[in-house]
PDB file of N, CA and C in Angstrom:
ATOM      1  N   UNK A   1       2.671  -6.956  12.599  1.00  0.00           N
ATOM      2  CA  UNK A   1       1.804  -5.791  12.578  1.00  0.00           C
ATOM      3  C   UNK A   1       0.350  -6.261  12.573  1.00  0.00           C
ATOM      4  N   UNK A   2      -0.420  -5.982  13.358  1.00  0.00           N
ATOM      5  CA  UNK A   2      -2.382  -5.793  13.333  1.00  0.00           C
ATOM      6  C   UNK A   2      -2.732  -5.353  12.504  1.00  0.00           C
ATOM      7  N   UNK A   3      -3.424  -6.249  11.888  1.00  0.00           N
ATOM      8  CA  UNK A   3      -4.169  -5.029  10.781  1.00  0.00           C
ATOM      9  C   UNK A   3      -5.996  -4.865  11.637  1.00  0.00           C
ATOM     10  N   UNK A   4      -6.298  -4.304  11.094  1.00  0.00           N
ATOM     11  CA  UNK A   4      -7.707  -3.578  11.239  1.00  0.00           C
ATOM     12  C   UNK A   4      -9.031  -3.089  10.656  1.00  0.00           C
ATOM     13  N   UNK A   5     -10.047  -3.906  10.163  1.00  0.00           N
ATOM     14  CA  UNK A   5     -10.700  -3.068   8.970  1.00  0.00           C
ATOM     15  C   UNK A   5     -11.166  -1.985   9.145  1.00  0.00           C
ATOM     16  N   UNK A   6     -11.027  -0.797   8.599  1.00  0.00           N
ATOM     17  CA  UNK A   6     -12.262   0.765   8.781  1.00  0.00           C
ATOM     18  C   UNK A   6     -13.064   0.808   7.641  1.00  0.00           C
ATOM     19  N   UNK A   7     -14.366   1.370   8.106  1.00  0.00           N
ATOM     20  CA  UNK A   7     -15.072   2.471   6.766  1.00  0.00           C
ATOM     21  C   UNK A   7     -14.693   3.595   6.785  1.00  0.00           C
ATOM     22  N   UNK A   8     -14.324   4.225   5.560  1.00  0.00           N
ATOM     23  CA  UNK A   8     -14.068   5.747   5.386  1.00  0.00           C
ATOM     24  C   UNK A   8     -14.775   6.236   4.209  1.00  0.00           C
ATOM     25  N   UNK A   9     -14.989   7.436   4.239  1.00  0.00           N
ATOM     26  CA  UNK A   9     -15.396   8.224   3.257  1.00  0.00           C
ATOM     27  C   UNK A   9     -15.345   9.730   3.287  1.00  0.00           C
ATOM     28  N   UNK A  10     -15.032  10.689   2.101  1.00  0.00           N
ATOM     29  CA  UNK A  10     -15.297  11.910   2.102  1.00  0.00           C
ATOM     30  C   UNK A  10     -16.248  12.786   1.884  1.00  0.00           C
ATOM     31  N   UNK A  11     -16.476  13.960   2.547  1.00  0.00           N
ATOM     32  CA  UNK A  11     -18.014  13.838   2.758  1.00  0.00           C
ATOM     33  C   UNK A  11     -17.412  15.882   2.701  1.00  0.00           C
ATOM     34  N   UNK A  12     -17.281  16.478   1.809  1.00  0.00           N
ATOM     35  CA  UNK A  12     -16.607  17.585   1.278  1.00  0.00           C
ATOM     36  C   UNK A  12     -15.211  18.043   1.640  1.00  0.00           C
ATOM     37  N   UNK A  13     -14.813  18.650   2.569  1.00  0.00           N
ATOM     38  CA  UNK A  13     -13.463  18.554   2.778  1.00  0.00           C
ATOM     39  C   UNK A  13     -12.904  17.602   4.120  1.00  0.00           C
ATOM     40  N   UNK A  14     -13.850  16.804   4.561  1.00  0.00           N
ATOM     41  CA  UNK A  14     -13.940  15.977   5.802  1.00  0.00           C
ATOM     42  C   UNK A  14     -13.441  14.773   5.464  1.00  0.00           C
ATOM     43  N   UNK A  15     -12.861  13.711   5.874  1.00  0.00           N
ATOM     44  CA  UNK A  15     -12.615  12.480   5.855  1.00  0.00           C
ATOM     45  C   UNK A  15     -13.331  11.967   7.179  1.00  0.00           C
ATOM     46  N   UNK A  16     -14.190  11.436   7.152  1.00  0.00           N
ATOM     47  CA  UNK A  16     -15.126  10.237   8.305  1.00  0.00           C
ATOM     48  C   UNK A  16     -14.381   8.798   8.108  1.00  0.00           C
ATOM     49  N   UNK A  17     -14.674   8.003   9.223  1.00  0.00           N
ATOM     50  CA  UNK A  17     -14.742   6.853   9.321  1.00  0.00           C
ATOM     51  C   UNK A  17     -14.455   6.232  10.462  1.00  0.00           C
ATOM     52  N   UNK A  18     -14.522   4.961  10.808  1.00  0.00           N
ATOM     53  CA  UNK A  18     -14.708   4.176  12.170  1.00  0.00           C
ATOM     54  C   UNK A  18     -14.307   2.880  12.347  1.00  0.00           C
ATOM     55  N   UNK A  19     -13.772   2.315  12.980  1.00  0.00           N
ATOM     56  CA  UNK A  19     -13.490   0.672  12.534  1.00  0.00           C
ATOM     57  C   UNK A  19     -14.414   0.129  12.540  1.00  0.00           C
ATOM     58  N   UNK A  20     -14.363  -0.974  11.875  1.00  0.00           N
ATOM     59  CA  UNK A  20     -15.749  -1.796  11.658  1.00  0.00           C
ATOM     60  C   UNK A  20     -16.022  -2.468  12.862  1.00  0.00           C
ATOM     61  N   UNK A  21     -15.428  -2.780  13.558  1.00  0.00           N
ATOM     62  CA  UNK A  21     -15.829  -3.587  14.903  1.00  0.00           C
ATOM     63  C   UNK A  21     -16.583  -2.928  15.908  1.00  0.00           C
ATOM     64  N   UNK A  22     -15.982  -1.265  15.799  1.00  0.00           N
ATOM     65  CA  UNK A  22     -16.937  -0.525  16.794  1.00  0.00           C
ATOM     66  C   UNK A  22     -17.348   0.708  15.968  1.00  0.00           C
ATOM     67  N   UNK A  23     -18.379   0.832  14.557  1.00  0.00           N
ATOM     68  CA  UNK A  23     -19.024   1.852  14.395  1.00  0.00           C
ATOM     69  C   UNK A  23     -19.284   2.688  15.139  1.00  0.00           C
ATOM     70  N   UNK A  24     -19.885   2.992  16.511  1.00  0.00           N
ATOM     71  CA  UNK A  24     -19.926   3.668  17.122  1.00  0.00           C
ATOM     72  C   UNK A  24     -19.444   5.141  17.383  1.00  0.00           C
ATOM     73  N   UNK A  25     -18.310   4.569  17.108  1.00  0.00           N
ATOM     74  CA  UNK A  25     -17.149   5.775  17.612  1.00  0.00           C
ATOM     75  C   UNK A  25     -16.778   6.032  15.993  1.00  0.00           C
ATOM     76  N   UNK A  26     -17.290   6.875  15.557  1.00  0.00           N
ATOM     77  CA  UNK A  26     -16.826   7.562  14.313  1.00  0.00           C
ATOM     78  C   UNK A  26     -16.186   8.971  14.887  1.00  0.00           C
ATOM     79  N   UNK A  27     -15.122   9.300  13.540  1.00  0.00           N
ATOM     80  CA  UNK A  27     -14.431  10.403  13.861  1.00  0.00           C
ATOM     81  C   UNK A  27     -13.926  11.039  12.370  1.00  0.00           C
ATOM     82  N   UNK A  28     -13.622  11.597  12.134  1.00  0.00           N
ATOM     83  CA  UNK A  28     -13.066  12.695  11.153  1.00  0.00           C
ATOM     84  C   UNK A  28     -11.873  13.463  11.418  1.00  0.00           C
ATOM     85  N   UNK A  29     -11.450  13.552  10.192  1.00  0.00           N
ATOM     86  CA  UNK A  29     -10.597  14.846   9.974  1.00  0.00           C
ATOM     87  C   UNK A  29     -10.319  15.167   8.602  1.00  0.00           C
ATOM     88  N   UNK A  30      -9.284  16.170   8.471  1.00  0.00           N
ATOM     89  CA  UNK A  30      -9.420  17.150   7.101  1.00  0.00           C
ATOM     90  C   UNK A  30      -8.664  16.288   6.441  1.00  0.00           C
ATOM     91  N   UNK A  31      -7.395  15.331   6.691  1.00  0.00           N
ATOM     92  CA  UNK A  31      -7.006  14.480   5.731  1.00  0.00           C
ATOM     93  C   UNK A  31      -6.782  13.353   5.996  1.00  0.00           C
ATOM     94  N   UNK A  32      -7.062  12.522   5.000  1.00  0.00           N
ATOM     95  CA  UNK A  32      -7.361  10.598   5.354  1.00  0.00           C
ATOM     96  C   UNK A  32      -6.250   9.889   6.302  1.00  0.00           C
ATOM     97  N   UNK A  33      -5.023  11.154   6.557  1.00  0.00           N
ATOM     98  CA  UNK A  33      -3.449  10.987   7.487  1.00  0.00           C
ATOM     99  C   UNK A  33      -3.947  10.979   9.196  1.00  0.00           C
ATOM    100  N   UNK A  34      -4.830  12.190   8.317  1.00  0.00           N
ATOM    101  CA  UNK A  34      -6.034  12.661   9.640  1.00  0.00           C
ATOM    102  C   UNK A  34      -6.616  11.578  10.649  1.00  0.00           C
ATOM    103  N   UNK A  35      -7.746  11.869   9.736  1.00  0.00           N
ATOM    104  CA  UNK A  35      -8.481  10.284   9.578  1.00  0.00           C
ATOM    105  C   UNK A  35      -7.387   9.084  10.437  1.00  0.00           C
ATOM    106  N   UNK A  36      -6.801   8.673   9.695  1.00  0.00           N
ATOM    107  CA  UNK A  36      -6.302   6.878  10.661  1.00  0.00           C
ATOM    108  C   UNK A  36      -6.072   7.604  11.478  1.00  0.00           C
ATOM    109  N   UNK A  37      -4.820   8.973  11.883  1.00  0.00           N
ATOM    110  CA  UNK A  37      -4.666   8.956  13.209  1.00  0.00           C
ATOM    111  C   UNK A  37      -5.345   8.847  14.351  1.00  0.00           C
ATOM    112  N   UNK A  38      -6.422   9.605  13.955  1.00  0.00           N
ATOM    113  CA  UNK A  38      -7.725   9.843  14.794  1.00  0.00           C
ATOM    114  C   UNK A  38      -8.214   8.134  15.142  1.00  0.00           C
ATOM    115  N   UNK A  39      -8.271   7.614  14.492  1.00  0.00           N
ATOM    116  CA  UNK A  39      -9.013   6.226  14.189  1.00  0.00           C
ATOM    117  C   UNK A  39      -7.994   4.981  14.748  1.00  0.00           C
ATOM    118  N   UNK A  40      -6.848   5.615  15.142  1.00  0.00           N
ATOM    119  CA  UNK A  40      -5.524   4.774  15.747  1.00  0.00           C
ATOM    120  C   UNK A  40      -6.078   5.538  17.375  1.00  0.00           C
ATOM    121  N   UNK A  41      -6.235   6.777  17.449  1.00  0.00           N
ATOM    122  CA  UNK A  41      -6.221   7.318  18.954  1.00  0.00           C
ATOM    123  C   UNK A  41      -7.484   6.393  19.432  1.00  0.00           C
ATOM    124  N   UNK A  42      -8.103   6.084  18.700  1.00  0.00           N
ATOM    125  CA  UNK A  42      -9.968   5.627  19.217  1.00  0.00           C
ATOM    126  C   UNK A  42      -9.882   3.926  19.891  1.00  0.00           C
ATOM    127  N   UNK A  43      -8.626   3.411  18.645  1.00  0.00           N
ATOM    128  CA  UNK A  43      -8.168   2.079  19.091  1.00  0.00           C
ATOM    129  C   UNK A  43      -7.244   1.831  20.420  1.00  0.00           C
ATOM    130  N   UNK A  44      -6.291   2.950  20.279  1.00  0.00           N
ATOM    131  CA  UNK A  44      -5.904   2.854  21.950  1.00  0.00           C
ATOM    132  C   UNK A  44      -6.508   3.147  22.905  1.00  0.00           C
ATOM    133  N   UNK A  45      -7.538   3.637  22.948  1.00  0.00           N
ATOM    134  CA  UNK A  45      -8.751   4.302  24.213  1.00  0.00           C
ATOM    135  C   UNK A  45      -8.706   2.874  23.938  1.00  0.00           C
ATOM    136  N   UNK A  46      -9.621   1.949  23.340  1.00  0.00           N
ATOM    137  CA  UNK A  46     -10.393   0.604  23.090  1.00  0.00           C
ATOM    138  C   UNK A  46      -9.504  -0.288  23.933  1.00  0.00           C
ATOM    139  N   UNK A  47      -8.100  -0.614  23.457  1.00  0.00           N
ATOM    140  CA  UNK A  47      -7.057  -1.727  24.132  1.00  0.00           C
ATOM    141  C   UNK A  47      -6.950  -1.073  25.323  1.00  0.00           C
ATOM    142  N   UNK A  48      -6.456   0.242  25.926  1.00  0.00           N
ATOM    143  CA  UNK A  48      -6.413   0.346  27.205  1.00  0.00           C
ATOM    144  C   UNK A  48      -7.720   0.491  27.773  1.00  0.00           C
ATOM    145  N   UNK A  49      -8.786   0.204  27.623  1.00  0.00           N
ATOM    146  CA  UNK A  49     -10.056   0.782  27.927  1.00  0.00           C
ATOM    147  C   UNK A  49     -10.543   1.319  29.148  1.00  0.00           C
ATOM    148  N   UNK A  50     -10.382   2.554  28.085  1.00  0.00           N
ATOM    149  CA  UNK A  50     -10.374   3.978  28.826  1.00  0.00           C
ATOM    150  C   UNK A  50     -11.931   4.124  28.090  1.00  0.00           C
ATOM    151  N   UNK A  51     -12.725   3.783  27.707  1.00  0.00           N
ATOM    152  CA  UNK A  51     -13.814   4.258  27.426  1.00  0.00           C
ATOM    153  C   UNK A  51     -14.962   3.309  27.886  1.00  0.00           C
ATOM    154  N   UNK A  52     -15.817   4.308  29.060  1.00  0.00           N
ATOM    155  CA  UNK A  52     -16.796   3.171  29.569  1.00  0.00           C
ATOM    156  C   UNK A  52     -17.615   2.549  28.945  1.00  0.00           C
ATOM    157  N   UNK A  53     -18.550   2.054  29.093  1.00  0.00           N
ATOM    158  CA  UNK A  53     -19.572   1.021  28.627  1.00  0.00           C
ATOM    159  C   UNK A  53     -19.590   0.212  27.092  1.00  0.00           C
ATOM    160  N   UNK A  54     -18.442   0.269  26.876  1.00  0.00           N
ATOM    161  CA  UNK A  54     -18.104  -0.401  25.218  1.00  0.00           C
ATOM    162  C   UNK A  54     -18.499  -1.459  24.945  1.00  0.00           C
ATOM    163  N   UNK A  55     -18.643  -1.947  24.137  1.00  0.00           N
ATOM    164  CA  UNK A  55     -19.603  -3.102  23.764  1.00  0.00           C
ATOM    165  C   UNK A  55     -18.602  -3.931  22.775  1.00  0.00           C
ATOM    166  N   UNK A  56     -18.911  -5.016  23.170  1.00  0.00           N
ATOM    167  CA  UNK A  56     -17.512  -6.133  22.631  1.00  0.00           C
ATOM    168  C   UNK A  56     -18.663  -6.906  21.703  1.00  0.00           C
ATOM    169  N   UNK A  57     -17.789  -7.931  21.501  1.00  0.00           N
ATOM    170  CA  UNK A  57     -18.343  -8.894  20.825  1.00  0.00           C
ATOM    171  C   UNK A  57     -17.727 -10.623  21.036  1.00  0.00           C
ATOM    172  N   UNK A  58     -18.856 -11.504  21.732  1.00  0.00           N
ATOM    173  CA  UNK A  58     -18.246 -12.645  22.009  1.00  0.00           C
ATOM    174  C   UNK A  58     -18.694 -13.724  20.710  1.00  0.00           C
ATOM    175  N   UNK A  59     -18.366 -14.743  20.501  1.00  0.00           N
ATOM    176  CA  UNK A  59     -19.007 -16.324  20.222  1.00  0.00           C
ATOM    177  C   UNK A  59     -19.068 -17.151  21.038  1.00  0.00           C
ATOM    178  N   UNK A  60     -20.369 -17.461  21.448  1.00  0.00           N
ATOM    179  CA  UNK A  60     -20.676 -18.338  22.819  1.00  0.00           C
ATOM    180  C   UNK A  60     -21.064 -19.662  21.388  1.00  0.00           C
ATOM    181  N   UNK A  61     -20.352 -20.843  21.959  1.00  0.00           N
ATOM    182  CA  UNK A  61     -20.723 -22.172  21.348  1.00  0.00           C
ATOM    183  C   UNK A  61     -21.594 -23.082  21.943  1.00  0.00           C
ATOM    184  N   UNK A  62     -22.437 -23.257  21.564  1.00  0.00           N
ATOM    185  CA  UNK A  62     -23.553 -24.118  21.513  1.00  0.00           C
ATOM    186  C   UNK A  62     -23.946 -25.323  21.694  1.00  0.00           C
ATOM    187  N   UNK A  63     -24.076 -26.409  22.438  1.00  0.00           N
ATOM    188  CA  UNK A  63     -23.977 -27.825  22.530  1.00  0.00           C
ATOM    189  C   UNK A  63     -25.676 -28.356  21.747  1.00  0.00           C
TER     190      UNK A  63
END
């Protein structure tokens, strides 16, 4: 199994949060069940990438 880090938080009857790799794409819902699902749908857009201009992250090494 992948694991994944997110930020979440509740913010009155809302659950927010986003994976940490791509803040960007924050999303919500009414319960934190909510929440990951939403935050699982955002990660499959990401692996099949279905969402244009996304911004990755490399380590270029240095001589």
């Amino acid at each position: 199994m992948k694991e994944v880090k997110i930020t979440y938080w509740q913010d009155g009857k809302w659950w927010l949060g986003y994976l940490n790799d791509y803040p960007e794409y924050e999303t919500q819902g009414e319960s934190f069940d909510e929440l990951k699902a939403n935050i699982i749908d955002i990660l499959k857009d990401i692996n099949e990438e279905k969402i244009d201009g996304l911004r990755k992250i490399a380590i270029l090494e240095l001589e």
